[in-house]
Protein backbone atom coordinates (compact mmCIF):
# COMPACT_ATOMS: atom_id res chain seq x y z
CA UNK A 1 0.00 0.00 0.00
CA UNK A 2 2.65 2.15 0.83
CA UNK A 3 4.48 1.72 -2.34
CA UNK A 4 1.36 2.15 -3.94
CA UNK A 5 0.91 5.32 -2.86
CA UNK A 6 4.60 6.62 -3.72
CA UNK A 7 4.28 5.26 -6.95
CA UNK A 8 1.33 7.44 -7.31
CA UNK A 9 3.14 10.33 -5.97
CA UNK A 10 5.85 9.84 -8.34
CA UNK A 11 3.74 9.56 -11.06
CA UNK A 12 2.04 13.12 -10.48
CA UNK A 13 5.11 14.79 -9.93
CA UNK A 14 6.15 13.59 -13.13
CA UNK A 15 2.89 14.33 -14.70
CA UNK A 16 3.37 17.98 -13.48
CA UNK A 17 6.66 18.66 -14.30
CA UNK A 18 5.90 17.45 -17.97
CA UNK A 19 2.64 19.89 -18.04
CA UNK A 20 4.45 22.51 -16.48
CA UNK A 21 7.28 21.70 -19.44
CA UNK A 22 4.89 21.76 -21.78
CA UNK A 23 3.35 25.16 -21.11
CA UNK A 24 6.71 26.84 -20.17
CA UNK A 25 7.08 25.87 -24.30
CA UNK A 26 4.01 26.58 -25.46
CA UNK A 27 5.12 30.26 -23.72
CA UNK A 28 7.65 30.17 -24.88
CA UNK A 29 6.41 29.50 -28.91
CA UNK A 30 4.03 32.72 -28.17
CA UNK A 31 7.06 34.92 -26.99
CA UNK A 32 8.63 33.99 -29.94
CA UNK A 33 5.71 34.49 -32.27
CA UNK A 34 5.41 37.81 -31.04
CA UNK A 35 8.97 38.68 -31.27
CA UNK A 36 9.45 37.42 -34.80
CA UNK A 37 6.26 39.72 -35.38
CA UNK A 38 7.25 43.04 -33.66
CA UNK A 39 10.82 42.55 -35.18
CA UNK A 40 9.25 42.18 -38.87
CA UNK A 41 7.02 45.10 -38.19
CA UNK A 42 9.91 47.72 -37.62
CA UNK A 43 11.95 46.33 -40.09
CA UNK A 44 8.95 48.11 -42.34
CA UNK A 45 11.06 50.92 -41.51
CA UNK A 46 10.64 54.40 -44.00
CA UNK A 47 13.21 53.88 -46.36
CA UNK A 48 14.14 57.16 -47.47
CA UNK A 49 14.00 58.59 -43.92
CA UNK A 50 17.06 56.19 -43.33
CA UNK A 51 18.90 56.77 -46.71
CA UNK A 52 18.97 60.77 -46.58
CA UNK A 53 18.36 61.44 -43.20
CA UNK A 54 19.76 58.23 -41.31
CA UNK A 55 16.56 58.06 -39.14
CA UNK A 56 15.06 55.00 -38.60
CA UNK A 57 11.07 55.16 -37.92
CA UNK A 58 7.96 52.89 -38.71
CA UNK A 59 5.63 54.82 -41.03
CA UNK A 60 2.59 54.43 -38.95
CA UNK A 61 0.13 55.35 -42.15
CA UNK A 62 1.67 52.59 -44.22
CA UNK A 63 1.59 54.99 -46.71
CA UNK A 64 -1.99 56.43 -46.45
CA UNK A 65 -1.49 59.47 -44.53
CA UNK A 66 -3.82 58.40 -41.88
CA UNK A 67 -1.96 57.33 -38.97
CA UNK A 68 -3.84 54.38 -36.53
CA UNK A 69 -2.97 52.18 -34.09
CA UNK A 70 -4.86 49.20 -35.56
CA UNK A 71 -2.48 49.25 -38.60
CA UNK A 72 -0.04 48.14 -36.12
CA UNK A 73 -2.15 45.09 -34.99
CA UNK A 74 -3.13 43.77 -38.08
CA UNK A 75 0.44 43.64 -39.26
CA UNK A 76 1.37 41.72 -35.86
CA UNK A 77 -1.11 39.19 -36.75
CA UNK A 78 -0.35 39.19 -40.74
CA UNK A 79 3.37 38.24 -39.45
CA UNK A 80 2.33 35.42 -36.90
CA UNK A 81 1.02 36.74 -33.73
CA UNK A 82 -3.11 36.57 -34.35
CA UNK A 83 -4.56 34.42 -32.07
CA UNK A 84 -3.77 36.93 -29.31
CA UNK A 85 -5.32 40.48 -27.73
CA UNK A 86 -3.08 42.84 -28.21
CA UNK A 87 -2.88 46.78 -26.39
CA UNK A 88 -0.45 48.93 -26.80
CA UNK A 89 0.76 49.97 -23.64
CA UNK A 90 3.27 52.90 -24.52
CA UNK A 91 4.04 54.52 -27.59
CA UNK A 92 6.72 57.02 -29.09
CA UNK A 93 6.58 58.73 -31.93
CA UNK A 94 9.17 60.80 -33.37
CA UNK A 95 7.70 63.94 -32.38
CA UNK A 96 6.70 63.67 -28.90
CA UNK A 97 8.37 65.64 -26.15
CA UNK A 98 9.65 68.35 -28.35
CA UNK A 99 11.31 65.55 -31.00
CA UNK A 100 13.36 63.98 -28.11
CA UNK A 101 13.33 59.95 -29.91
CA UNK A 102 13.95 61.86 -33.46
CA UNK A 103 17.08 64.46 -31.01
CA UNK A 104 18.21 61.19 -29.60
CA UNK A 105 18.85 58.71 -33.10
CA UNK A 106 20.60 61.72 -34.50
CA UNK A 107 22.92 62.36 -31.92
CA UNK A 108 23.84 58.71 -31.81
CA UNK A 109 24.25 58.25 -35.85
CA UNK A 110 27.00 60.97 -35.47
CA UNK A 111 28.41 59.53 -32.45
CA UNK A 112 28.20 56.49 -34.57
CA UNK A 113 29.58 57.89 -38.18
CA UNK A 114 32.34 60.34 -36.63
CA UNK A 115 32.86 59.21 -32.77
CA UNK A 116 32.98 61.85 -30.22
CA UNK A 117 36.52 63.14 -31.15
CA UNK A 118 35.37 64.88 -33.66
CA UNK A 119 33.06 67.56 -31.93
CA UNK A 120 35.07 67.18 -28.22
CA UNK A 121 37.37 70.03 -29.35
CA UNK A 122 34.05 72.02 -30.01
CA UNK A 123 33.44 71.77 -26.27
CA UNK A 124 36.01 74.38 -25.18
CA UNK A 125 34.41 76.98 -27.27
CA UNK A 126 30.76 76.64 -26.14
CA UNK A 127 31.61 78.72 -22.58
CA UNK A 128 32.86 81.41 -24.97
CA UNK A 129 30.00 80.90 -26.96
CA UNK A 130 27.60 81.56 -24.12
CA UNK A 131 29.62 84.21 -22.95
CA UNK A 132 29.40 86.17 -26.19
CA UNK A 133 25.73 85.44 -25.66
CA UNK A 134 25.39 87.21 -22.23
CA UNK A 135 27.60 90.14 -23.90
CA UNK A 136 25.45 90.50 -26.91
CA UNK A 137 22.27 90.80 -24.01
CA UNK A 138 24.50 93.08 -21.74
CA UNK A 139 25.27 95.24 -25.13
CA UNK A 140 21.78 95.17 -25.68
CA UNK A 141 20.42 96.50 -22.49
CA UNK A 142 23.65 98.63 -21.83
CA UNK A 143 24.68 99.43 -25.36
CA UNK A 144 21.41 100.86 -26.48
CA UNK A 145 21.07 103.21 -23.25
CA UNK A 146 24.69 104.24 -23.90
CA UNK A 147 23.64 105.28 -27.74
CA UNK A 148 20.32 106.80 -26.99
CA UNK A 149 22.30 109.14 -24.68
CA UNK A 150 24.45 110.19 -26.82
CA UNK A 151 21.46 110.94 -29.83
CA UNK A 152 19.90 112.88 -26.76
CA UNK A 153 23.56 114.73 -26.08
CA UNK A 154 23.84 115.71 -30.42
CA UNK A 155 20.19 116.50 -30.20
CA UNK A 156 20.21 119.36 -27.34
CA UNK A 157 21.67 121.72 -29.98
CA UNK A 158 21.10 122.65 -33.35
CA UNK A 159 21.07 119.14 -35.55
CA UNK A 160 24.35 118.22 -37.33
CA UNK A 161 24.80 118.55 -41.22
CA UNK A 162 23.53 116.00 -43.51
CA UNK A 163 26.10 116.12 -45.79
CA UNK A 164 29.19 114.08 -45.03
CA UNK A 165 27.89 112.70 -41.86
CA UNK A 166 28.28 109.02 -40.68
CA UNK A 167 25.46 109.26 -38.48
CA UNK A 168 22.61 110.27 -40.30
CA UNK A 169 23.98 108.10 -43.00
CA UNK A 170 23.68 105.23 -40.66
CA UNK A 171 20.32 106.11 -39.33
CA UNK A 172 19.15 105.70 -42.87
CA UNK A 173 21.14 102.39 -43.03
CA UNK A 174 19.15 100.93 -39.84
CA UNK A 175 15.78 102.01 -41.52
CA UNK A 176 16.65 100.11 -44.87
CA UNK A 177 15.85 96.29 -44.73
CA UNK A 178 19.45 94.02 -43.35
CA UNK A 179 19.00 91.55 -46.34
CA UNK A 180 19.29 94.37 -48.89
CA UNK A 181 22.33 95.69 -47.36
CA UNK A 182 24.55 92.26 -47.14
CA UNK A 183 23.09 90.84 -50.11
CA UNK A 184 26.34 90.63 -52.46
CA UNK A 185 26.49 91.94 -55.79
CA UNK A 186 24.70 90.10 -58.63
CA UNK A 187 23.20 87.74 -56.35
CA UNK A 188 19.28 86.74 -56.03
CA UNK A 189 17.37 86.98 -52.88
CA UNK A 190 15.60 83.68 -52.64
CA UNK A 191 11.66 84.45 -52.58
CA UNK A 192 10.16 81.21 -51.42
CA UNK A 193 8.15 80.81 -48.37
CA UNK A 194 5.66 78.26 -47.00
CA UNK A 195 2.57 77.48 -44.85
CA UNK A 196 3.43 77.80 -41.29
CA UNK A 197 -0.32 76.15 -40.54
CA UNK A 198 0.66 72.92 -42.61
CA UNK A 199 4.68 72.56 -40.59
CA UNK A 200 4.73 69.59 -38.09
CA UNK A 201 5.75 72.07 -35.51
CA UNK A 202 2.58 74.16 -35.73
CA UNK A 203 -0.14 71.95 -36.95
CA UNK A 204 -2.04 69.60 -34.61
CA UNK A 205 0.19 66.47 -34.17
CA UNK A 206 -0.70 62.96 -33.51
CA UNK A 207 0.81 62.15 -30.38
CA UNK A 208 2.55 58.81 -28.55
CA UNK A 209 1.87 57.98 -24.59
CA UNK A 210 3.70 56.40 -22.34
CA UNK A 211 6.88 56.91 -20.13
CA UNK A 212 10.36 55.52 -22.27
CA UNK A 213 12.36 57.04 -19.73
CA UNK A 214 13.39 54.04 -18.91
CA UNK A 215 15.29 53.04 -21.92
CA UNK A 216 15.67 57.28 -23.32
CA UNK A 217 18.87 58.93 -23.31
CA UNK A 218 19.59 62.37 -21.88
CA UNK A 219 20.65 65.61 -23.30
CA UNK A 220 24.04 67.27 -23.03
CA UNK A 221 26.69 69.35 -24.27
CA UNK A 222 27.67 67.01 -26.73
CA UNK A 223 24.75 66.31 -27.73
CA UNK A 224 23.94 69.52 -28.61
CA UNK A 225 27.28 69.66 -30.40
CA UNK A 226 26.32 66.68 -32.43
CA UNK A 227 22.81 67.59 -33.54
CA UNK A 228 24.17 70.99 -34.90
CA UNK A 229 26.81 69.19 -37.12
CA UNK A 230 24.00 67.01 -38.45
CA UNK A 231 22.10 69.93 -39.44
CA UNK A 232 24.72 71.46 -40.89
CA UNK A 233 25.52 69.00 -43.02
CA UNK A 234 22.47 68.13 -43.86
CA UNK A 235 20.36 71.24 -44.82
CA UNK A 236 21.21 74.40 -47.15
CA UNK A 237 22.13 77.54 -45.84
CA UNK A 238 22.00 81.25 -47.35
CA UNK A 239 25.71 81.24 -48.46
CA UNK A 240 25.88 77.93 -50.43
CA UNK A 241 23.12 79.80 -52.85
CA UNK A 242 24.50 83.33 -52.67
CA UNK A 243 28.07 82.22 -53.00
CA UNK A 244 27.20 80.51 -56.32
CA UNK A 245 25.76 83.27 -57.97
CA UNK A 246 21.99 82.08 -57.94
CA UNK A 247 19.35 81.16 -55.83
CA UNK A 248 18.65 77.80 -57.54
CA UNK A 249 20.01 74.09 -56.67
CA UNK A 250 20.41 72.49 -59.74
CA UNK A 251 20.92 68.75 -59.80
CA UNK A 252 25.06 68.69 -60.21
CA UNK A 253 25.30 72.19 -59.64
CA UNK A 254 25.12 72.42 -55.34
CA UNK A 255 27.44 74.53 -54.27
CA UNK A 256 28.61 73.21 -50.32
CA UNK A 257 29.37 75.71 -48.09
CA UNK A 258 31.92 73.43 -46.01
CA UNK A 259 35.31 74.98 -46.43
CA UNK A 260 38.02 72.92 -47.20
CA UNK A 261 39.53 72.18 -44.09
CA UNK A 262 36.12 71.46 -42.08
CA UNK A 263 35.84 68.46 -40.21
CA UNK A 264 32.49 67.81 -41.29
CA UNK A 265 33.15 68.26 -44.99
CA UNK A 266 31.59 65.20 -46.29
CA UNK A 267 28.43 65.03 -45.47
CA UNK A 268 25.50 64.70 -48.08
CA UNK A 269 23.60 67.97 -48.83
CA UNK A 270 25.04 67.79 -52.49
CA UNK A 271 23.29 64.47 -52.72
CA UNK A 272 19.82 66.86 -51.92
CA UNK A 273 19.76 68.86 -55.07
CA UNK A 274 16.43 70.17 -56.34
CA UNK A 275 13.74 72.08 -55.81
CA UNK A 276 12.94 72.33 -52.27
CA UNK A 277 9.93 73.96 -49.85
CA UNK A 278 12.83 76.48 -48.65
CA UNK A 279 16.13 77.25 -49.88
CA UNK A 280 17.65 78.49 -46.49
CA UNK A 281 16.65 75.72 -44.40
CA UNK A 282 19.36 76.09 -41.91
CA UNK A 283 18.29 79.66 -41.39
CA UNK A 284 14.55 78.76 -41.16
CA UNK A 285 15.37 75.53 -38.31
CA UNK A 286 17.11 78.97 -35.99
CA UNK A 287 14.54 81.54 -37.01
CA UNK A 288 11.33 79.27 -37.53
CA UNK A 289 9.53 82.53 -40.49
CA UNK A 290 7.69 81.68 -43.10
CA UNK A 291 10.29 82.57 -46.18
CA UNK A 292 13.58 82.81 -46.87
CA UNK A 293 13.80 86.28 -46.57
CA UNK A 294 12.38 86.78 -42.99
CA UNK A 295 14.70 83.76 -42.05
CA UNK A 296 17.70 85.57 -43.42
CA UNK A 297 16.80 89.30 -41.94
CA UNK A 298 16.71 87.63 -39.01
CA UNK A 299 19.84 85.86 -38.42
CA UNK A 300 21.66 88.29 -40.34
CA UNK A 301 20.51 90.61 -37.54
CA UNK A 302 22.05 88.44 -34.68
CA UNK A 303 25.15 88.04 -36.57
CA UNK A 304 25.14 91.67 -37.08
CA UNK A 305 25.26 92.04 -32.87
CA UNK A 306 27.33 89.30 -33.14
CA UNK A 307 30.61 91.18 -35.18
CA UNK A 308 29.13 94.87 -33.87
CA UNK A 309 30.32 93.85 -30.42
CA UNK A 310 33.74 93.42 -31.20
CA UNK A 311 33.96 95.18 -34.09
CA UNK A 312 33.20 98.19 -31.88
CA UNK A 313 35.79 96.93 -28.76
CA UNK A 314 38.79 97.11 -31.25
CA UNK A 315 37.78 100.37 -33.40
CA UNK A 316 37.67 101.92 -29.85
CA UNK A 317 41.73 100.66 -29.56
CA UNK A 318 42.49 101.90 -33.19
CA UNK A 319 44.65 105.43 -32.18
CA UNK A 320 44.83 106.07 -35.66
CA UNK A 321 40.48 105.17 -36.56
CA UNK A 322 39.64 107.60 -33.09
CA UNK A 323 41.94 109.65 -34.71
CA UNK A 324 39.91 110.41 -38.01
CA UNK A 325 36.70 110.12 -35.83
CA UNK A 326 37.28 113.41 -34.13
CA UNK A 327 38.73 114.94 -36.81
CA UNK A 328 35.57 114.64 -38.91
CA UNK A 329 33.47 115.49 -35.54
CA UNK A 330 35.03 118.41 -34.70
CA UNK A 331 34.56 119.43 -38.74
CA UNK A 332 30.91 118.83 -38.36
CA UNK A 333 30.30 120.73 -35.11
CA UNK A 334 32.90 123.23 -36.44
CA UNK A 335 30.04 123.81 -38.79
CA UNK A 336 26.92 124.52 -36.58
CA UNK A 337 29.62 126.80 -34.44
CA UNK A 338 29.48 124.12 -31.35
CA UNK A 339 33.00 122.48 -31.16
CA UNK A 340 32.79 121.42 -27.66
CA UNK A 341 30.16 118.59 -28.76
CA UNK A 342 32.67 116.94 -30.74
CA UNK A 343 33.95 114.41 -28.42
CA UNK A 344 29.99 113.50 -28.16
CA UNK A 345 29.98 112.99 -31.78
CA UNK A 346 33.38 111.26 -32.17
CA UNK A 347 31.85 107.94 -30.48
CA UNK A 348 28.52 108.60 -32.16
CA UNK A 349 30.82 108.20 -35.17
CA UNK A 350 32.73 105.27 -34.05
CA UNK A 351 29.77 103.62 -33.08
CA UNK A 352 28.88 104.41 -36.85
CA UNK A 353 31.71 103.15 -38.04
CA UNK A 354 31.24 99.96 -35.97
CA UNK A 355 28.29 99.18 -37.26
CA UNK A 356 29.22 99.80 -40.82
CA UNK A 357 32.34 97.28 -40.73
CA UNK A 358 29.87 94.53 -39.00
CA UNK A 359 28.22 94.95 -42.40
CA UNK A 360 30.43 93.96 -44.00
CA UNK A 361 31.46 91.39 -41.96
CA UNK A 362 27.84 89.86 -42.63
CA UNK A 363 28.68 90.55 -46.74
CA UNK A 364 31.76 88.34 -46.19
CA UNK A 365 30.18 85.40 -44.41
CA UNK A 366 27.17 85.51 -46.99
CA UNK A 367 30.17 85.00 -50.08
CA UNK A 368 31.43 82.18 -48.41
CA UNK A 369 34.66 84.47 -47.12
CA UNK A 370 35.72 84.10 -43.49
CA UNK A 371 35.41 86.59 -40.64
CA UNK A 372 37.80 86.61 -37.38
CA UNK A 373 36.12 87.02 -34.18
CA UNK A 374 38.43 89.50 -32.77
CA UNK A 375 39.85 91.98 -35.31
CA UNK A 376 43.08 93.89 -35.94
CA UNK A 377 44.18 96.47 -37.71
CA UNK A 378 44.39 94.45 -40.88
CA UNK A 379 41.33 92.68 -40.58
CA UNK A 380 39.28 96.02 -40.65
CA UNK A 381 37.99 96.56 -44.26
CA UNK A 382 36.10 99.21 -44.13
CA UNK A 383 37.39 103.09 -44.36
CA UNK A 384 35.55 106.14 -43.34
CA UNK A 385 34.48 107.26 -46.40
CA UNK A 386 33.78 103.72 -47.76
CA UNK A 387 31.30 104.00 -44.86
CA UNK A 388 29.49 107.00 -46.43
CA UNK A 389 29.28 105.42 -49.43
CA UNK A 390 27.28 102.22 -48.27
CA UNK A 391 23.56 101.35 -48.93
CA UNK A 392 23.78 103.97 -51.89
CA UNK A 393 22.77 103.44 -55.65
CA UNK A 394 26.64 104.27 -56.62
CA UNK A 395 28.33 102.28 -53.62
CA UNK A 396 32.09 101.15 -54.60
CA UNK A 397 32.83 98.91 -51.19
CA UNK A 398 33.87 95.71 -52.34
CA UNK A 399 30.89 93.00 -51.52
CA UNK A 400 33.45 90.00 -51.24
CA UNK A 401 36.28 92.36 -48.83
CA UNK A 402 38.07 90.48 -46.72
CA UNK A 403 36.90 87.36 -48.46
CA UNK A 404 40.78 86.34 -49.41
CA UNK A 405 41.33 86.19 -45.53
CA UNK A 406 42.53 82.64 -44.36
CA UNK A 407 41.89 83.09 -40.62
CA UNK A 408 38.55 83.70 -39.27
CA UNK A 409 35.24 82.12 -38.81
CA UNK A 410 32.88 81.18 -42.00
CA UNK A 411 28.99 81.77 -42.11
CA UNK A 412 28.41 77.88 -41.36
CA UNK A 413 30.73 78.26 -38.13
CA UNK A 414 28.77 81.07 -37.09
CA UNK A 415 25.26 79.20 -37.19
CA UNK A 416 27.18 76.64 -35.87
CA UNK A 417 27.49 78.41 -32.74
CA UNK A 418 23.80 80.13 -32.80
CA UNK A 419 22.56 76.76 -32.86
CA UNK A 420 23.97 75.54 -30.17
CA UNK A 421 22.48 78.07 -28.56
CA UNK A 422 19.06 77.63 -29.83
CA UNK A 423 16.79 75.25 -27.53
CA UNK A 424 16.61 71.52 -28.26
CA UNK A 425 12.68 71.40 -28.58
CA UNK A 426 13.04 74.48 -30.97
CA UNK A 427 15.49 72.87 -32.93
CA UNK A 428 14.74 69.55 -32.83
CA UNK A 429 11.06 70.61 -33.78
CA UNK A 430 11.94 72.91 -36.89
CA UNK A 431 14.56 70.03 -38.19
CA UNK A 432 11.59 67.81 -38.60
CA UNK A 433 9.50 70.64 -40.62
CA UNK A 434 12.40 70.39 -43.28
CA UNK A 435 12.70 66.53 -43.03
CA UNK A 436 9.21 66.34 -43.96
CA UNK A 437 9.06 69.25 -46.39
CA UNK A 438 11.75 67.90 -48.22
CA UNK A 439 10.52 64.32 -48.37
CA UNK A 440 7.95 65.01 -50.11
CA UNK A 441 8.94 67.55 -52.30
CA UNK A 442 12.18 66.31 -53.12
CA UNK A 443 11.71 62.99 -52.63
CA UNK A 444 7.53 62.05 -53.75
CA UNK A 445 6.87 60.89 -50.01
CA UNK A 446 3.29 62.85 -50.09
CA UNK A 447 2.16 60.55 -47.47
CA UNK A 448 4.44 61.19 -45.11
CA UNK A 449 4.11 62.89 -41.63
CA UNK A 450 6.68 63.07 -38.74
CA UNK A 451 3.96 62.63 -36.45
CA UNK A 452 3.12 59.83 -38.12
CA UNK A 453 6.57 57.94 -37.65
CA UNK A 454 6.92 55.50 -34.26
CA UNK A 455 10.06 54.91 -32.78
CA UNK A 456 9.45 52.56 -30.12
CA UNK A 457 6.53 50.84 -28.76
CA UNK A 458 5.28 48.59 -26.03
CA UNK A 459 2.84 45.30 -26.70
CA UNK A 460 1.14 43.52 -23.83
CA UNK A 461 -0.46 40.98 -25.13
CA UNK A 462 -2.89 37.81 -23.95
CA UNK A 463 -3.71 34.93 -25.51
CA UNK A 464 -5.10 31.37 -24.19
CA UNK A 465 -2.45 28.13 -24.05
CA UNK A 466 -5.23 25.51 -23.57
CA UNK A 467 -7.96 24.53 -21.06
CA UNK A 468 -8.49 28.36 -20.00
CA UNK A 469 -4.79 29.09 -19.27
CA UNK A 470 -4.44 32.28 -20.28
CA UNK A 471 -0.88 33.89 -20.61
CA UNK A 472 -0.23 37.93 -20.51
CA UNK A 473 3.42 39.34 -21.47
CA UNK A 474 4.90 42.45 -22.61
CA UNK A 475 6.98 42.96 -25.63
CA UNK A 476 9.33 46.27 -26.42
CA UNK A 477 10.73 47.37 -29.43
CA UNK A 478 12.60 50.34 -30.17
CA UNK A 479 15.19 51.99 -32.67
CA UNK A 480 18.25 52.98 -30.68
């Protein structure tokens, strides 16, 4: 009897180990059904997004233009997993959380295509970077009060003479439109513009839920560093159009505005010819107008502050520019009989002057010449009469001066530099207007949407084994 009952015993131990064996596999087969189906699914990925833009992404409209949710399901049980409930439990898409998945894949395909050596040297110039920033703001605040009271010192007394006078020839100069001024010689202003309404970053967007911090990387100086480089060798700017005489990108004809030396050199906006939504895209992802010109006014303007600061700092160390300053202010208040305003006028007119040279300083970067951020002596290109002279129908200042330097900072390195300083979400946002302008303009994707485009996703799903034994298990997938 005893025996018996062992054998019995042993028996359903065995019995249960083999059922237990036999689900764990069964389990197992679903795990593996769904992973064979989730890794199918994202291997759908948007083609061209990859090959021009090295972004991976699922096309959640499958090419419809109607993103859903149920797409996804269907294709899970097309490639093997039906015969279970599926709910998505969390949900990215490339534009959620100011672009962070779309910020985060192309940080790591630099990393990835150049390593980190390549923009750790960059590092040591952001601090200088954001301490030209906080200069440009003290200027700004300081600066201005500084100038207005020097108009309100000139403007106790009788007004100055017109004629020969670098400051009422610059106070026509700051009422005439930036882009007319540093647009070079013979070149065309670009005049396209689009619908702010229709851009990703405006429009209603579809949008993911979920927490991926989890598995989400985190921003930093580098990775700041790195999304700028992508950008900029990615998208057009102002000066790879103005430098090449035209405003159009003619298949074989781009003209790259990477300088010879430039670490980043070969990257693959030649490869982008054609027409385009924009032609200064680089200029619209910092500025965020509606057309080229209003992008261009506008970061022409920063860059403007950007040289004037300087530009002004050394003039006021010239001996021999203060010089010529006085001389012609004491000449005009000589004139209207009140000499002892012209030390008043003398920084009015180096302030002038200032402003004039940062002009062409912008003229310079816009040819594709370079720009030094602190001047000398022979760095400065522009004279005092050259100064009265620009802006007019007649002017004789050379639009590509200083363009034969071989130190100094080009137009790219500047942006480079105001886009680091630029927000992520900003950035990140307006990169993704051009990405999806361009692929379907350049590139026949009419379908596409960024908001459409999932980057990583969560399954839970259920399904029955046998006798009522139901099984529930997640499954993640993500491009990383």
């Amino acid at each position: 009897m005893y025996l018996s009952l062992v054998f019995i015993l042993l028996i359903s131990f065995a019995g249960a180990m083999l059922e237990s064996a036999s689900l764990q596999n069964v389990k197992n087969y679903r795990r593996a059904d769904m992973t064979r189906a989730v890794e199918s699914i994202f291997a759908e990925y948007q083609k061209e997004l990859w090959e021009v833009y090295g972004i991976f992404a699922l096309e959640g409209s499958y090419e419809t233009g109607s993103y859903s949710e149920e797409l996804l399901k269907e294709r899970l049980a097309y490639y093997g997993a039906s015969g279970m409930n599926q709910e998505i439990t969390r949900i990215q898409l490339l534009t959620d959380q100011g672009a962070n998945a779309f910020y985060e894949q192309v940080t790591a395909y630099m990393e990835n295509k150049y390593g980190l050596d390549k923009v750790k040297k960059l590092v040591g110039q952001t601090d200088t970077w954001k301490a030209g920033e906080e200069a440009l703001q003290n200027y700004e605040r300081d600066g201005a009060k500084t100038e207005q009271e020097l108009q309100e010192l000139l403007s106790q007394k009788e007004e100055l003479p017109e004629e020969e006078n670098p400051l009422s020839h610059v106070a026509k100069l700051k009422s005439m439109p930036l882009v007319d001024l540093i647009m070079p010689k013979g070149r065309v202003m670009s005049k396209k513009s689009i619908t702010l309404s229709e851009m990703v970053s405006h429009r209603k967007r579809n949008q993911g839920y979920g927490d991926f911090s989890d598995v989400a990387g985190s921003g930093s100086t580098i990775s700041k560093l790195l999304f700028g480089e992508y950008v900029l060798e990615h998208f057009k700017m102002a000066s790879d159009s103005l430098q090449s005489g035209n405003g159009n990108y003619n298949s074989g004809e781009f003209v790259s505005g990477n300088s010879a030396n430039e670490d980043f050199s070969d990257g693959n906006r030649g490869d982008m010819a054609g027409a385009g939504s924009l032609d200064y895209e680089l200029e619209y992802i910092l500025e965020g107008h509606a057309s080229d010109r209003e992008n261009l006014e506008t970061v022409a303007s920063k860059l403007l502050m950007v040289r004037f600061v300087p530009d002004y700092a050394y003039i006021q160390t010239d001996s021999e520019k203060k010089a010529e300053a006085e001389a012609a202010a004491l000449t005009l208040c000589t004139v209207i009989g009140l000499p002892e305003l012209a030390e008043g006028a003398a920084q009015g007119i180096l302030l002038a002057w200032a402003y004039g040279e940062a002009i062409m300083d912008i003229r310079t970067l816009i040819s594709g010449g370079k720009v030094p951020l602190v001047k000398n002596a022979e760095d400065w290109k522009l004279s005092l009469s050259g100064l009265m002279q620009l802006g007019s129908a007649g002017e004789n200042v050379a639009a590509d001066s200083g363009k034969d330097m071989e130190s100094g900072l080009a137009y790219r390195e500047y942006l480079r530099m105001l886009l680091f300083l630029k927000s992520q979400d900003e950035v990140g946002m307006r990169t993704l207007d051009m990405v999806e302008q361009n692929l379907k303009i350049r590139y026949g994707q009419t379908f596409f949407r960024a908001d459409a485009c999932i980057s990583r996703v969560e399954f839970h799903s259920t399904c029955n084994l046998r006798r009522g034994i139901m099984y529930d298990f997640p499954t993640y997938f993500g491009y990383n």
